[in-house]
PDB file of N, CA and C in Angstrom:
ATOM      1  N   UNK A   1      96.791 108.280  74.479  1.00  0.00           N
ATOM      2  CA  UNK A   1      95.542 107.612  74.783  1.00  0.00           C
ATOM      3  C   UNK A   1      95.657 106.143  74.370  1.00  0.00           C
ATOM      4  N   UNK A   2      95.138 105.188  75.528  1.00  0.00           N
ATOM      5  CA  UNK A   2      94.949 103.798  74.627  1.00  0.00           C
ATOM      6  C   UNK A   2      93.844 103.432  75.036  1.00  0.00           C
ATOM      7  N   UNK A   3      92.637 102.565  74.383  1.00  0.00           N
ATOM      8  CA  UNK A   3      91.806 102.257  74.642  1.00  0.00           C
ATOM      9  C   UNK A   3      91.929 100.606  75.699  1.00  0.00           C
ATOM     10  N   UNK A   4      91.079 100.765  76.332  1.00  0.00           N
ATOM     11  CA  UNK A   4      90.650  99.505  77.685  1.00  0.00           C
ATOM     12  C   UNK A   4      89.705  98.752  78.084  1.00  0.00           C
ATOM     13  N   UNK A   5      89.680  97.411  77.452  1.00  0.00           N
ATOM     14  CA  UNK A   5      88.238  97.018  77.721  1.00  0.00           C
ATOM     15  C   UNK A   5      87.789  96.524  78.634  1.00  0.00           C
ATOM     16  N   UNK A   6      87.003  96.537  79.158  1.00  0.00           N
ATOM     17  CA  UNK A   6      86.805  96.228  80.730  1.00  0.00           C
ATOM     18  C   UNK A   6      85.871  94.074  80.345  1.00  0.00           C
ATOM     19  N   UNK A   7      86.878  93.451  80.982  1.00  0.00           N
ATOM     20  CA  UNK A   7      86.555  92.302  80.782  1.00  0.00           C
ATOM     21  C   UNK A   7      85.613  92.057  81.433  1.00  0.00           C
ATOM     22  N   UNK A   8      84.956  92.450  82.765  1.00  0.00           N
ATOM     23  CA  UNK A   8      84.095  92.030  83.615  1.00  0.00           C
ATOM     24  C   UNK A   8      82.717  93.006  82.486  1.00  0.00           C
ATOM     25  N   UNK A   9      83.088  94.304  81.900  1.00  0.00           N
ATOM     26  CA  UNK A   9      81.534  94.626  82.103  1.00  0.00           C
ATOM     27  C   UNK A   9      81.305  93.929  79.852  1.00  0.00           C
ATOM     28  N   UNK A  10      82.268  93.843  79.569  1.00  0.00           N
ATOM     29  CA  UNK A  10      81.877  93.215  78.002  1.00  0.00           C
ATOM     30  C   UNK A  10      80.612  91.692  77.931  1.00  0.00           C
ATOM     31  N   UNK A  11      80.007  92.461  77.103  1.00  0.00           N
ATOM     32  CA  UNK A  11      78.848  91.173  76.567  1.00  0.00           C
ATOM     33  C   UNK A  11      79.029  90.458  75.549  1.00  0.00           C
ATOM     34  N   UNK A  12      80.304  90.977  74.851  1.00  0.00           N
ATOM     35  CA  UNK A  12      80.816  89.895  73.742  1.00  0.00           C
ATOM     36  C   UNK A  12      80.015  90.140  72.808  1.00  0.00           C
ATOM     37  N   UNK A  13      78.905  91.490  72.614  1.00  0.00           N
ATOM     38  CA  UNK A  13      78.279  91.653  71.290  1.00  0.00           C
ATOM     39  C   UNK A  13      78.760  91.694  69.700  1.00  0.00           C
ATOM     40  N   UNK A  14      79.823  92.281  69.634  1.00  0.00           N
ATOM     41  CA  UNK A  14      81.303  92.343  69.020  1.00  0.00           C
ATOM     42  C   UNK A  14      80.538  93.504  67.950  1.00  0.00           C
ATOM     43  N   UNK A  15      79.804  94.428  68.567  1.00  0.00           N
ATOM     44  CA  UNK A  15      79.658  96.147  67.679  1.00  0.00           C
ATOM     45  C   UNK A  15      80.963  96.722  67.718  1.00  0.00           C
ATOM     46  N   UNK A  16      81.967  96.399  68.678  1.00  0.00           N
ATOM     47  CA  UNK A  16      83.022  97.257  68.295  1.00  0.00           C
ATOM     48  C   UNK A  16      84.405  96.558  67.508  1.00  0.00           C
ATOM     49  N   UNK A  17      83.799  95.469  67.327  1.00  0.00           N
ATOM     50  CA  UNK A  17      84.953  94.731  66.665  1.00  0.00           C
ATOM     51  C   UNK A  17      84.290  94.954  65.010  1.00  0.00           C
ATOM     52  N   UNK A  18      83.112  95.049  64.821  1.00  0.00           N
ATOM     53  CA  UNK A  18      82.293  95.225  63.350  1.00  0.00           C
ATOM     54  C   UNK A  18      82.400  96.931  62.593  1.00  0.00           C
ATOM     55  N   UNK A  19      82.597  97.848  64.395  1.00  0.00           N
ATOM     56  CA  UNK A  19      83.151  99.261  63.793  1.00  0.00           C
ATOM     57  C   UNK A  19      84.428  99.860  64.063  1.00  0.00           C
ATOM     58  N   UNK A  20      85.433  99.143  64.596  1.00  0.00           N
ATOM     59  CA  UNK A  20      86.934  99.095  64.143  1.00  0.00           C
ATOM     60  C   UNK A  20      87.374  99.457  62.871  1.00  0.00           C
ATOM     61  N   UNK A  21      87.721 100.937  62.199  1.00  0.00           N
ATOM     62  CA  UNK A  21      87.942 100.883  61.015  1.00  0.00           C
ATOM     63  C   UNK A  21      89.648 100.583  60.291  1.00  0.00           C
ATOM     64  N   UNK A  22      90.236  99.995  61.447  1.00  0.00           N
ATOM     65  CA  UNK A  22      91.798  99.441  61.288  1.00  0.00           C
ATOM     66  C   UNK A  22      92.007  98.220  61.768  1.00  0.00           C
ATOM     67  N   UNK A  23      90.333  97.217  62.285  1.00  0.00           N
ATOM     68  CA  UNK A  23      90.502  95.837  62.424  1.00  0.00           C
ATOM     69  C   UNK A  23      91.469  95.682  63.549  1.00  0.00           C
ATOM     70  N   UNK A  24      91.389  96.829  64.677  1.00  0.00           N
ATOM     71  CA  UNK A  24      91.842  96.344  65.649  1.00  0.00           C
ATOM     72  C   UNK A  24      91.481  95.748  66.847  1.00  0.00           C
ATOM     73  N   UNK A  25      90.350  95.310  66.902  1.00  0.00           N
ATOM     74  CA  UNK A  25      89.776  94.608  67.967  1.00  0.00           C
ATOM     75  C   UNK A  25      89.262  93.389  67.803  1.00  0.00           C
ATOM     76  N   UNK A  26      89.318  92.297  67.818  1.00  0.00           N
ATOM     77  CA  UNK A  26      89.175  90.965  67.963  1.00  0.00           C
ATOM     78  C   UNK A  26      87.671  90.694  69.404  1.00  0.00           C
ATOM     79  N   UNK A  27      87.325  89.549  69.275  1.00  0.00           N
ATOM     80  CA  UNK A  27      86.751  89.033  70.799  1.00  0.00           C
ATOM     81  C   UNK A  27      87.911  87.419  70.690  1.00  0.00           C
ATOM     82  N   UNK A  28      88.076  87.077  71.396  1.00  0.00           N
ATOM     83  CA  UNK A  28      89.247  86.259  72.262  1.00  0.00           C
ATOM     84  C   UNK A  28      88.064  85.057  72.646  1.00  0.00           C
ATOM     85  N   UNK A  29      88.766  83.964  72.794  1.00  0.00           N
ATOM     86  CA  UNK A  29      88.029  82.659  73.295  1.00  0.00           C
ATOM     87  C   UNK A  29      87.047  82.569  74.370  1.00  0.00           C
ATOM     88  N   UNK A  30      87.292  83.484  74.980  1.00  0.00           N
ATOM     89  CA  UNK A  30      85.673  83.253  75.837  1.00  0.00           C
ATOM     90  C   UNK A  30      84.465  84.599  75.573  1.00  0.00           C
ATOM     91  N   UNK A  31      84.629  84.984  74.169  1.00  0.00           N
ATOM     92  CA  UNK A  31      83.699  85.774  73.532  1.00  0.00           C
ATOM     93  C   UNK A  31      83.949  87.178  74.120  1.00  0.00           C
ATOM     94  N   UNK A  32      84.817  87.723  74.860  1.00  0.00           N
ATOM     95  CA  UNK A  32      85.422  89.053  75.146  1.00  0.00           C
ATOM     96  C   UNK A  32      86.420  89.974  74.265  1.00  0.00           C
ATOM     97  N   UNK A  33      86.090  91.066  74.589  1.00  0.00           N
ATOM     98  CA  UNK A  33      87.045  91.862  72.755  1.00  0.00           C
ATOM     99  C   UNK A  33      88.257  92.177  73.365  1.00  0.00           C
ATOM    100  N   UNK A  34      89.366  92.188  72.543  1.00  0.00           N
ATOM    101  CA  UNK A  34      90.574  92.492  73.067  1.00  0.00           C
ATOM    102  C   UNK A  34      90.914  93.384  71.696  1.00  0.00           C
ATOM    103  N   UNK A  35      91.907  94.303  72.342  1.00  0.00           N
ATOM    104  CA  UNK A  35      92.341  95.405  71.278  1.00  0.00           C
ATOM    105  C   UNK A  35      93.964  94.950  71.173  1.00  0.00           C
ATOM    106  N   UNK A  36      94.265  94.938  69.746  1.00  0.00           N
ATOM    107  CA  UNK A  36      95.901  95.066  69.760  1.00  0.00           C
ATOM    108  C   UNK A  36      96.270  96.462  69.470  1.00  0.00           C
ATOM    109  N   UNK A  37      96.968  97.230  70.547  1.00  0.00           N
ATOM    110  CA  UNK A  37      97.468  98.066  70.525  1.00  0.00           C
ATOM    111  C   UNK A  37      98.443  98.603  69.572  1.00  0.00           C
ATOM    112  N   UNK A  38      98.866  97.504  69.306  1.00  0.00           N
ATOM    113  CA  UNK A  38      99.764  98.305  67.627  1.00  0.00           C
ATOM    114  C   UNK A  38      98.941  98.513  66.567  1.00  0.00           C
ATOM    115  N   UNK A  39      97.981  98.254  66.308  1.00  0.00           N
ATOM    116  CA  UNK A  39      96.603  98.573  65.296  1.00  0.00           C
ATOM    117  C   UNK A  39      95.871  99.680  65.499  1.00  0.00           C
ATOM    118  N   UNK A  40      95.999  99.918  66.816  1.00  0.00           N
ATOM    119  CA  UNK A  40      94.695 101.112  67.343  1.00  0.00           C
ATOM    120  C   UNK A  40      95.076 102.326  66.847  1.00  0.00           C
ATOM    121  N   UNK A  41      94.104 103.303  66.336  1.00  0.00           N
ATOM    122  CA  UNK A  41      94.762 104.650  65.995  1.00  0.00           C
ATOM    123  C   UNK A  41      93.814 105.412  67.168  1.00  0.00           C
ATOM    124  N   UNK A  42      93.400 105.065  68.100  1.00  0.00           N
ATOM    125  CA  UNK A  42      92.259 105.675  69.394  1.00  0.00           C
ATOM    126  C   UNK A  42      91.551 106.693  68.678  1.00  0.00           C
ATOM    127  N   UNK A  43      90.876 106.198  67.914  1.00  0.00           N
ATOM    128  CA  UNK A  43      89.504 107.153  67.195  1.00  0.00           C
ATOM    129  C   UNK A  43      88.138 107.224  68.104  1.00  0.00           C
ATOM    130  N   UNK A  44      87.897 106.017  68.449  1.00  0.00           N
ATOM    131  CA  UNK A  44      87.389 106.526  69.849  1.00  0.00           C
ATOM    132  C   UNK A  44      85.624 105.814  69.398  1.00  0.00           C
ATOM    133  N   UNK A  45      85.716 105.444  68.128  1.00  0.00           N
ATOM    134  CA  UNK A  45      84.449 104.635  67.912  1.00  0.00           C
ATOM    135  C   UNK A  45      83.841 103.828  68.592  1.00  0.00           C
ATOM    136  N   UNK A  46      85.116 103.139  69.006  1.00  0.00           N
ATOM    137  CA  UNK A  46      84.332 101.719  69.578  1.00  0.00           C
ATOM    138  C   UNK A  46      83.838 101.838  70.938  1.00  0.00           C
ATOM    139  N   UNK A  47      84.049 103.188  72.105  1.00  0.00           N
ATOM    140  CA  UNK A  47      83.908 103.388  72.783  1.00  0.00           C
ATOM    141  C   UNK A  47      82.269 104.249  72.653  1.00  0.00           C
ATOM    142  N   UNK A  48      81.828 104.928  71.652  1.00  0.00           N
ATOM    143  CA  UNK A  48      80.833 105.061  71.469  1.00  0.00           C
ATOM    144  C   UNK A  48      79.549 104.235  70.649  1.00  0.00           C
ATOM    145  N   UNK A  49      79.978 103.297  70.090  1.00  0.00           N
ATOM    146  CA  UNK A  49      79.295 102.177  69.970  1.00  0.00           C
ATOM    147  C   UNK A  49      78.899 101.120  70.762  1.00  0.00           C
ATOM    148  N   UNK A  50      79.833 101.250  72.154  1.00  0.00           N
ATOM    149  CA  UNK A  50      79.906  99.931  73.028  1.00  0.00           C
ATOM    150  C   UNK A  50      78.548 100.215  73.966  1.00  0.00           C
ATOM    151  N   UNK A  51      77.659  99.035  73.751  1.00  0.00           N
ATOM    152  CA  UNK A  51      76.137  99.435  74.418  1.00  0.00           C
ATOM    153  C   UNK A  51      76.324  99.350  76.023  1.00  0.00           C
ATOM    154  N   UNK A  52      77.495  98.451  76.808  1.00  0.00           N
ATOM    155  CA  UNK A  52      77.507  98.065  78.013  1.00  0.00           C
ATOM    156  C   UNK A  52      79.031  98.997  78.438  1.00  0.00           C
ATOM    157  N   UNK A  53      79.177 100.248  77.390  1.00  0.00           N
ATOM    158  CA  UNK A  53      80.537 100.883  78.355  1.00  0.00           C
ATOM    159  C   UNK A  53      81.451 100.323  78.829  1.00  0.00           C
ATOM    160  N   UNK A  54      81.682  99.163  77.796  1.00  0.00           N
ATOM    161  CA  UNK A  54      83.054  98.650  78.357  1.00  0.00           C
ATOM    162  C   UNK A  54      83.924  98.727  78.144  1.00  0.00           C
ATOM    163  N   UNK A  55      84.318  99.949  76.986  1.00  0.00           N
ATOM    164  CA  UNK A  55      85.494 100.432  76.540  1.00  0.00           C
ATOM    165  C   UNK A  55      85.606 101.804  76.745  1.00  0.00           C
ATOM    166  N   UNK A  56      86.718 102.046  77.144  1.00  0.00           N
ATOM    167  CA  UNK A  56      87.159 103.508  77.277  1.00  0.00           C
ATOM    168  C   UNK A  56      89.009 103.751  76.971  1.00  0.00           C
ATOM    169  N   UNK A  57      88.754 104.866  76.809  1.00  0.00           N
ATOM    170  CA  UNK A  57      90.304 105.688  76.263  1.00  0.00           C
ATOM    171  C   UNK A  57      90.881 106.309  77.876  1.00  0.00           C
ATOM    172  N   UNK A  58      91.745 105.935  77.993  1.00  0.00           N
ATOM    173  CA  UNK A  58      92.647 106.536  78.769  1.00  0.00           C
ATOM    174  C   UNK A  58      94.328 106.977  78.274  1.00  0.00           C
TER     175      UNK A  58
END
């Protein structure tokens, strides 16, 4: 599984960068979250915190 954030539907709220519990998600210069994949353990939080569904596990 890796998680995927969908750049078009993110609002840049950054709830899933605040419930990352391995600090793997960042938001990037134009206020969009990006995940580093060598950090992620796909717990699957941030995908249920994300208010606009813009993250998902595949």
């Amino acid at each position: 599984m890796v998680v995927v954030i969908s750049r078009d539907l993110c609002v840049g709220c950054g709830l899933c960068v605040d419930t990352c519990p391995v600090e793997a998600i960042s938001l990037d210069d134009e206020n969009i979250a990006v995940v580093d994949a060598e950090l992620c353990v796909d717990c699957g939080k941030c995908v249920e915190e994300c208010p606009s569904e813009a993250i998902s596990l595949d």
